[in-house]
PDB file of N, CA and C in Angstrom:
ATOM      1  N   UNK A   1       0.846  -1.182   0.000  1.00  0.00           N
ATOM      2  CA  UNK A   1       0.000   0.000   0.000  1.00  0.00           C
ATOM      3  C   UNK A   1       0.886   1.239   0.000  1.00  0.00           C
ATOM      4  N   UNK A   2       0.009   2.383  -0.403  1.00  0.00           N
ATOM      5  CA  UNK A   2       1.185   3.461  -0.428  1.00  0.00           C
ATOM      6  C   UNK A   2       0.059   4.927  -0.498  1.00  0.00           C
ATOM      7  N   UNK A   3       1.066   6.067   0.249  1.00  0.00           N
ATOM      8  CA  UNK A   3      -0.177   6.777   0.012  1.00  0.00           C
ATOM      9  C   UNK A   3      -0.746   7.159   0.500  1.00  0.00           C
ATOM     10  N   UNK A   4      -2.088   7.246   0.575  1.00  0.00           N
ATOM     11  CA  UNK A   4      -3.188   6.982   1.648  1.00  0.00           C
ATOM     12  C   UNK A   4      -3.934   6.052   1.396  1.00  0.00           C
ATOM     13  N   UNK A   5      -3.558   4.855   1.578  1.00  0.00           N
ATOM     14  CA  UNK A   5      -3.468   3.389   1.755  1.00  0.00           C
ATOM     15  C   UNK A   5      -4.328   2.651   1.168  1.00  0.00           C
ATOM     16  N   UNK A   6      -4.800   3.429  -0.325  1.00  0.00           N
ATOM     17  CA  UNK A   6      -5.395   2.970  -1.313  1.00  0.00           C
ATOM     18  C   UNK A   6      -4.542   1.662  -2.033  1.00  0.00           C
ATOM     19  N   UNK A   7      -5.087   1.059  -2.487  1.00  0.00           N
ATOM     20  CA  UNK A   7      -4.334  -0.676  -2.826  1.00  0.00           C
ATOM     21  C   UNK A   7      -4.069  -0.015  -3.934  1.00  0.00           C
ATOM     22  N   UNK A   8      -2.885  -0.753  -4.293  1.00  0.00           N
ATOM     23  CA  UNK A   8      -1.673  -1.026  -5.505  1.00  0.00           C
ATOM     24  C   UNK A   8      -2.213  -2.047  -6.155  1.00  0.00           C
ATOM     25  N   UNK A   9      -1.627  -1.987  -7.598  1.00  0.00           N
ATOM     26  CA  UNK A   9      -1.461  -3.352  -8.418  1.00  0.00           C
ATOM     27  C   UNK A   9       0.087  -3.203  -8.802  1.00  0.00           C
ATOM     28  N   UNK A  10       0.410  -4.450  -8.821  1.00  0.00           N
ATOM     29  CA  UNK A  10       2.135  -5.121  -9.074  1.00  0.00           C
ATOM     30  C   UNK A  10       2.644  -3.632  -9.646  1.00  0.00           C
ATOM     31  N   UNK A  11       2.089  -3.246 -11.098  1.00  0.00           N
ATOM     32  CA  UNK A  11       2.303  -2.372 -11.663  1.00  0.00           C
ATOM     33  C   UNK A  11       2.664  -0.976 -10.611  1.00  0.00           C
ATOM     34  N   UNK A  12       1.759  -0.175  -9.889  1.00  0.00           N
ATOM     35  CA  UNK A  12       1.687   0.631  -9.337  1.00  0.00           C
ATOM     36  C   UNK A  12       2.657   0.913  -7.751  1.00  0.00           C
ATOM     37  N   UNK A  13       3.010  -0.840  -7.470  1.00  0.00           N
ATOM     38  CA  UNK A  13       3.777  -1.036  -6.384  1.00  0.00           C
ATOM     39  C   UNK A  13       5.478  -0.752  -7.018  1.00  0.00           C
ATOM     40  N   UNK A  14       5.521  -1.210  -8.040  1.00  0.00           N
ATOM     41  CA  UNK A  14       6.777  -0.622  -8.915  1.00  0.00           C
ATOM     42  C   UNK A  14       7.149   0.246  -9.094  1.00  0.00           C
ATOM     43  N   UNK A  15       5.913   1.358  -9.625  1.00  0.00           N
ATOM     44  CA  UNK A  15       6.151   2.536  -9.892  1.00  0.00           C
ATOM     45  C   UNK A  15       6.390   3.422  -8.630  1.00  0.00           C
ATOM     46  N   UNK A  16       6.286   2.947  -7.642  1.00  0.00           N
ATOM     47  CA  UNK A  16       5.858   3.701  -6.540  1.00  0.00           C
ATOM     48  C   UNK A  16       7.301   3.716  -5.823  1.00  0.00           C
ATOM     49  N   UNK A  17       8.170   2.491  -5.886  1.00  0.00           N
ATOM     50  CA  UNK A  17       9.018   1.860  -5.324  1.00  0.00           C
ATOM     51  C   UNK A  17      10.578   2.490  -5.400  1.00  0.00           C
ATOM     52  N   UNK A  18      10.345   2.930  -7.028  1.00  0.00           N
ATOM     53  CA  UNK A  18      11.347   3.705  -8.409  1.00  0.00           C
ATOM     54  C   UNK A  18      11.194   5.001  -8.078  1.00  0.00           C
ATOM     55  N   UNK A  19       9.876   5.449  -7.341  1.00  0.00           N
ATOM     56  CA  UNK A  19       9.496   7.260  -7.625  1.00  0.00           C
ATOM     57  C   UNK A  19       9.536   7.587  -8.835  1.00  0.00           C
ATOM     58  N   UNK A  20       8.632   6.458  -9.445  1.00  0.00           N
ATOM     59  CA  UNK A  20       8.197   7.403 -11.050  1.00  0.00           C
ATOM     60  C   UNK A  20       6.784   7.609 -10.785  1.00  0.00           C
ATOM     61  N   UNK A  21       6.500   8.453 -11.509  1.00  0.00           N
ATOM     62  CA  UNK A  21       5.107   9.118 -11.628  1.00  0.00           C
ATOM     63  C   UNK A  21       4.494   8.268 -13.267  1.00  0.00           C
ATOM     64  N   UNK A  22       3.068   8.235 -12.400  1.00  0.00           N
ATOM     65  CA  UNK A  22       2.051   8.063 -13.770  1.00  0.00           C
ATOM     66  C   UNK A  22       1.697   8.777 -14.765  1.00  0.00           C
ATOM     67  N   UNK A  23       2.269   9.793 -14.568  1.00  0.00           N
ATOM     68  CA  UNK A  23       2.540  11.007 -15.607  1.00  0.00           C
ATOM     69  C   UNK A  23       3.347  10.612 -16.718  1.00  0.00           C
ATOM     70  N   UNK A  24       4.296  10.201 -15.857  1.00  0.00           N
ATOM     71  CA  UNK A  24       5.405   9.662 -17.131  1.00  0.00           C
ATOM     72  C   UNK A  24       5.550   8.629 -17.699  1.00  0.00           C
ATOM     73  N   UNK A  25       4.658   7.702 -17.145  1.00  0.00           N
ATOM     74  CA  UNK A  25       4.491   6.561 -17.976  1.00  0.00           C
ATOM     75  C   UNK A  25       3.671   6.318 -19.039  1.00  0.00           C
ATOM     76  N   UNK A  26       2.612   7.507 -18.428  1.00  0.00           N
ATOM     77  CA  UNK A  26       1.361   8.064 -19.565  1.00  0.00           C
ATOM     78  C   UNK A  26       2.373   8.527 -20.459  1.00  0.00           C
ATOM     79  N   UNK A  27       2.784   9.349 -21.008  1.00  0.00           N
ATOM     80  CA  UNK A  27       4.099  10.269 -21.657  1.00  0.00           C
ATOM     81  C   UNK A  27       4.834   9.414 -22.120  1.00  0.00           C
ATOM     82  N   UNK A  28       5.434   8.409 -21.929  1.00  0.00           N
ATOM     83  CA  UNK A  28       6.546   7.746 -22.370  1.00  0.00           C
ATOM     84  C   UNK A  28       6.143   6.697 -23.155  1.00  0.00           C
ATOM     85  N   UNK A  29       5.109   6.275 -22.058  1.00  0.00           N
ATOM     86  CA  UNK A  29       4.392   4.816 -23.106  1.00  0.00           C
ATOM     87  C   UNK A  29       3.026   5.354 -24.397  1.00  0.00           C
ATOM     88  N   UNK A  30       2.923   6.275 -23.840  1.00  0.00           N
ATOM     89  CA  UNK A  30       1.576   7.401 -25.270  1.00  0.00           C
ATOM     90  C   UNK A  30       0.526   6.432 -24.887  1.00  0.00           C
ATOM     91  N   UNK A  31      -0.234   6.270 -23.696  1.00  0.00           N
ATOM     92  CA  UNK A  31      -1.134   6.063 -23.322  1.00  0.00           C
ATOM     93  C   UNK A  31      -1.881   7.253 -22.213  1.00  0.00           C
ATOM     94  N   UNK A  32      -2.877   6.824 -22.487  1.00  0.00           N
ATOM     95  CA  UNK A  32      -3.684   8.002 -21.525  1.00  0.00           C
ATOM     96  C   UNK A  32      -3.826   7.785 -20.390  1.00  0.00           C
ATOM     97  N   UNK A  33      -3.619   8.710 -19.696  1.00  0.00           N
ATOM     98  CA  UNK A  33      -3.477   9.128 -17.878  1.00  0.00           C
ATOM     99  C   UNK A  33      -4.368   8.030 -17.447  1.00  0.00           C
ATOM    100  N   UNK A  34      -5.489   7.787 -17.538  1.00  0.00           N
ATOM    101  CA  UNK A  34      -6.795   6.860 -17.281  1.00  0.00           C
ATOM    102  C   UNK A  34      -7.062   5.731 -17.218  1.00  0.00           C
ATOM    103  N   UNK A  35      -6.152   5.290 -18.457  1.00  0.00           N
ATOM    104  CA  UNK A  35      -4.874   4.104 -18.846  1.00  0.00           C
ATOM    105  C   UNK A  35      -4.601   3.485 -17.551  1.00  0.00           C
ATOM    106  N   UNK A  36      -3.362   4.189 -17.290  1.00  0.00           N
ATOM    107  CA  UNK A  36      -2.719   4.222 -16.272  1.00  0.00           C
ATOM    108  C   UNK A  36      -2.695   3.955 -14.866  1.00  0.00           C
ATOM    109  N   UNK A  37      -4.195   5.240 -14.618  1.00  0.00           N
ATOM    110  CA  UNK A  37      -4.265   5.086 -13.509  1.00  0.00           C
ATOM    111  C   UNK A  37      -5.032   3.717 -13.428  1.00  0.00           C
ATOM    112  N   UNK A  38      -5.667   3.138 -14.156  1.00  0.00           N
ATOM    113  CA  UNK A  38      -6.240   2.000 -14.232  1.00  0.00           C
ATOM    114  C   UNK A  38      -5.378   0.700 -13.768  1.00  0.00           C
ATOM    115  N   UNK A  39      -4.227   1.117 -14.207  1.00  0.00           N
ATOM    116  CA  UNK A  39      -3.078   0.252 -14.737  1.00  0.00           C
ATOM    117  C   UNK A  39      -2.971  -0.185 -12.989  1.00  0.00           C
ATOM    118  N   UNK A  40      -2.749   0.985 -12.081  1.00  0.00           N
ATOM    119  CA  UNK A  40      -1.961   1.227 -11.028  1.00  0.00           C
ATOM    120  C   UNK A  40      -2.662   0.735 -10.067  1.00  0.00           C
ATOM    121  N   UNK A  41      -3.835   0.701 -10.008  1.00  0.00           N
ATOM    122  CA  UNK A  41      -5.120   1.034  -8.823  1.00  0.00           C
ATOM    123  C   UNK A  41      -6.138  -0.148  -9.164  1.00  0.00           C
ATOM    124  N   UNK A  42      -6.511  -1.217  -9.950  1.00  0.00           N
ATOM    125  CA  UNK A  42      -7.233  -1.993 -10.353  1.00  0.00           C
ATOM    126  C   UNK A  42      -7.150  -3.215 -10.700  1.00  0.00           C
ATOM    127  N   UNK A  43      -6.860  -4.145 -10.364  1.00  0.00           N
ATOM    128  CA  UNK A  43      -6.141  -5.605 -10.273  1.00  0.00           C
ATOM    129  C   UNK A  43      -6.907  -6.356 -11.568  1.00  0.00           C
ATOM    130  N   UNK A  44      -8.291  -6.234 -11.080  1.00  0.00           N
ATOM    131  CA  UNK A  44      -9.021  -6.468 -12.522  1.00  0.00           C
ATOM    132  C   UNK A  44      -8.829  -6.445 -14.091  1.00  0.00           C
ATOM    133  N   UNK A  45      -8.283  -4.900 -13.929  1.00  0.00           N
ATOM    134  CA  UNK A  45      -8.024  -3.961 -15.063  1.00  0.00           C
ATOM    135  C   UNK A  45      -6.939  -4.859 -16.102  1.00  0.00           C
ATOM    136  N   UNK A  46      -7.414  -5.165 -17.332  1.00  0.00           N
ATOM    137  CA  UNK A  46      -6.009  -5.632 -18.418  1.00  0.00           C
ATOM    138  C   UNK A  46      -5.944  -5.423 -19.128  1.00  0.00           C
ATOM    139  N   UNK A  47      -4.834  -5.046 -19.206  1.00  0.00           N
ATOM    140  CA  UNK A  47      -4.965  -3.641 -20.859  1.00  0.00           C
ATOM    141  C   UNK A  47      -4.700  -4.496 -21.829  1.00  0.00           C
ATOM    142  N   UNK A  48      -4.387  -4.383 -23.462  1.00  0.00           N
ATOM    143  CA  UNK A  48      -4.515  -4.651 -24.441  1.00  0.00           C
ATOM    144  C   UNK A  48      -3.242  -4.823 -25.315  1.00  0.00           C
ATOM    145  N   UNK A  49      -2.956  -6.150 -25.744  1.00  0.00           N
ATOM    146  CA  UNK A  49      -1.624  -6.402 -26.277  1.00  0.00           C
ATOM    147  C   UNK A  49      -0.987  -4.827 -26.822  1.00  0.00           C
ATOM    148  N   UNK A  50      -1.478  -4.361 -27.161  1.00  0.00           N
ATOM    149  CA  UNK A  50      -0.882  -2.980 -27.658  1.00  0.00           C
ATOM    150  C   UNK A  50      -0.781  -2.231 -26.469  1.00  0.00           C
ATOM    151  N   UNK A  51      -1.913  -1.977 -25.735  1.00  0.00           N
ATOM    152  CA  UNK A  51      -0.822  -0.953 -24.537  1.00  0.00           C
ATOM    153  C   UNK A  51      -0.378  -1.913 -23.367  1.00  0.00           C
ATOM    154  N   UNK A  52       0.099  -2.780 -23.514  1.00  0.00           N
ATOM    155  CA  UNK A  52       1.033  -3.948 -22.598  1.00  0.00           C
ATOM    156  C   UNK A  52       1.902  -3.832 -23.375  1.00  0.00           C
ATOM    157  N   UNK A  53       1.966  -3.761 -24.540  1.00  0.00           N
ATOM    158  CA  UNK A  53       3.540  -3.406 -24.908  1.00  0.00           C
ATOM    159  C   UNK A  53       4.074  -1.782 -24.886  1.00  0.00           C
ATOM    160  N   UNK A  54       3.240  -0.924 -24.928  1.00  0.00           N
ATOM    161  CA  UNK A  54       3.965   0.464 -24.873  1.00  0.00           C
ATOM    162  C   UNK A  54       4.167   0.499 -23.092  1.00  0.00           C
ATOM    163  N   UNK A  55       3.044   0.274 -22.303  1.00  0.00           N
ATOM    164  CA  UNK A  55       4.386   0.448 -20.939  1.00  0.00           C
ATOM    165  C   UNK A  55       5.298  -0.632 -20.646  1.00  0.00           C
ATOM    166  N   UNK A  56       5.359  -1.512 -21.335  1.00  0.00           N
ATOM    167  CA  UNK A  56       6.407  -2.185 -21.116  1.00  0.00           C
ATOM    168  C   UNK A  56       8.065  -1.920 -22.045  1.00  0.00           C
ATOM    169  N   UNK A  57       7.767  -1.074 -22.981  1.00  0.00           N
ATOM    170  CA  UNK A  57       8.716  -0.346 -23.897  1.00  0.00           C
ATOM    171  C   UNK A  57       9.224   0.764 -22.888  1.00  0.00           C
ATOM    172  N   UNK A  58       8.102   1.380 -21.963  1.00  0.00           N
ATOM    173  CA  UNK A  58       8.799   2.496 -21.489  1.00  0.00           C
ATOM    174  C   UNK A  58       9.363   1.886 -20.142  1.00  0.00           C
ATOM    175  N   UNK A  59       8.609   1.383 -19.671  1.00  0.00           N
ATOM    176  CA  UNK A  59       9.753   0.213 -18.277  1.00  0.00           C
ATOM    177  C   UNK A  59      10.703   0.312 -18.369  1.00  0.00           C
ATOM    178  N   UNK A  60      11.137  -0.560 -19.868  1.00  0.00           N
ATOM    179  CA  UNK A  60      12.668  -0.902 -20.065  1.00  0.00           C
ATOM    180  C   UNK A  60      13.343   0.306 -19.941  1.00  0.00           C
ATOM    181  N   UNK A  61      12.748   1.865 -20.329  1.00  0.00           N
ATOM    182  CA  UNK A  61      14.088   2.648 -20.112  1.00  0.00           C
ATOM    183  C   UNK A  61      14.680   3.094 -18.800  1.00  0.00           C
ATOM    184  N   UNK A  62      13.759   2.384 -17.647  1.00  0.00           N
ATOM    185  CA  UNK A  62      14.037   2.659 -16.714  1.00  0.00           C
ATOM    186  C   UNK A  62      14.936   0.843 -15.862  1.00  0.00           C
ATOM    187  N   UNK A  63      14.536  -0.078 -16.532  1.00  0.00           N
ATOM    188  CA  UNK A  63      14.540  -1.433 -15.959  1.00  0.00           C
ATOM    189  C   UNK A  63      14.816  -2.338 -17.016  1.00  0.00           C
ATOM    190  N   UNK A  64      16.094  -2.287 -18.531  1.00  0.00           N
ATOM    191  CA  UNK A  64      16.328  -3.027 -19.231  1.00  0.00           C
ATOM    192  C   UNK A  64      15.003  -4.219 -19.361  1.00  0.00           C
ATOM    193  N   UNK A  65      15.439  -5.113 -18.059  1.00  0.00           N
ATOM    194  CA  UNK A  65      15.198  -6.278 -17.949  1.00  0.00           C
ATOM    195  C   UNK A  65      13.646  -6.894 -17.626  1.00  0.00           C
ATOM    196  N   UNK A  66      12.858  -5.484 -17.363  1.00  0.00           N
ATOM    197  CA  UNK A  66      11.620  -6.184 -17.009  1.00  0.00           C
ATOM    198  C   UNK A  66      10.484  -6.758 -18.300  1.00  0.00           C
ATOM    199  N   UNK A  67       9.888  -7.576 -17.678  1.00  0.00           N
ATOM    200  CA  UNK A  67       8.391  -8.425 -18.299  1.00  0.00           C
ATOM    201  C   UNK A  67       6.871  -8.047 -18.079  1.00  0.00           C
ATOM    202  N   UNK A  68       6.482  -8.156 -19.104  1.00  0.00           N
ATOM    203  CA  UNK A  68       4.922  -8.041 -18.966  1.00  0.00           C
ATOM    204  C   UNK A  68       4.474  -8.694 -17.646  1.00  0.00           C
ATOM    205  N   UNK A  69       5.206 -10.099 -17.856  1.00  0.00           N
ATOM    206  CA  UNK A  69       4.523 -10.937 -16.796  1.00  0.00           C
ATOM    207  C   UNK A  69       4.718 -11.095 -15.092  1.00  0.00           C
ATOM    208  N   UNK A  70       5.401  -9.745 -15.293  1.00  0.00           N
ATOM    209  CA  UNK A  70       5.909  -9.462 -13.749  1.00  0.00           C
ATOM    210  C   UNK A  70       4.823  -8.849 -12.872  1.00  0.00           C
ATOM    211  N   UNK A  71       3.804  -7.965 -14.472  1.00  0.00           N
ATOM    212  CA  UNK A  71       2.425  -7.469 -14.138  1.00  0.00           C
ATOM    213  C   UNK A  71       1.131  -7.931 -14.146  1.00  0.00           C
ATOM    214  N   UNK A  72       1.039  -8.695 -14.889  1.00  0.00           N
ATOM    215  CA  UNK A  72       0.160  -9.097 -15.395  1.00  0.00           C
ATOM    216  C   UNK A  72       0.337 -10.841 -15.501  1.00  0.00           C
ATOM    217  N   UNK A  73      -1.003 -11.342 -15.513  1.00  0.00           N
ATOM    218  CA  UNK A  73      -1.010 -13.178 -15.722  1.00  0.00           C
ATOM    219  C   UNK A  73      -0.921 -12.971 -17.144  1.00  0.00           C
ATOM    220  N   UNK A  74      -0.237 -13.935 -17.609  1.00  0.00           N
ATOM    221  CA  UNK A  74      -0.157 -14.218 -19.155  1.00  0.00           C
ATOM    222  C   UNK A  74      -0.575 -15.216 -19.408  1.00  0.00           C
TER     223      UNK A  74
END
């Protein structure tokens, strides 16, 4: 948890961990803020071979090495 102790998803516990903002992942990966916050805050939530690969394009410039499936069930 983080915050004010609103629940994380894998995704959002990462971002949180790094001190990157969802700003910039919106920005980097060219997905929309909404996207995102979806991404961060919603366990449910699974985005779409196409935007599973743009934040995972922008990951890498922060984390070479990471996987979709670090976020997400595949």
């Amino acid at each position: 948890m983080f915050g004010l102790g609103k629940p994380r998803t894998k995704l959002g516990e990462w971002l949180d961990k790094r001190g990157i903002k969802q700003e910039w992942l919106a920005k980097q990966g060219k997905v929309s803020k909404t996207t995102i916050t979806s991404l961060c805050n919603d366990d449910d939530y699974i985005p779409s071979g196409t935007t599973m690969q743009k934040i995972i394009k922008a990951l890498r410039e922060v984390d070479p090495s990471v996987k979709a499936d670090k976020f997400w069930d595949m």
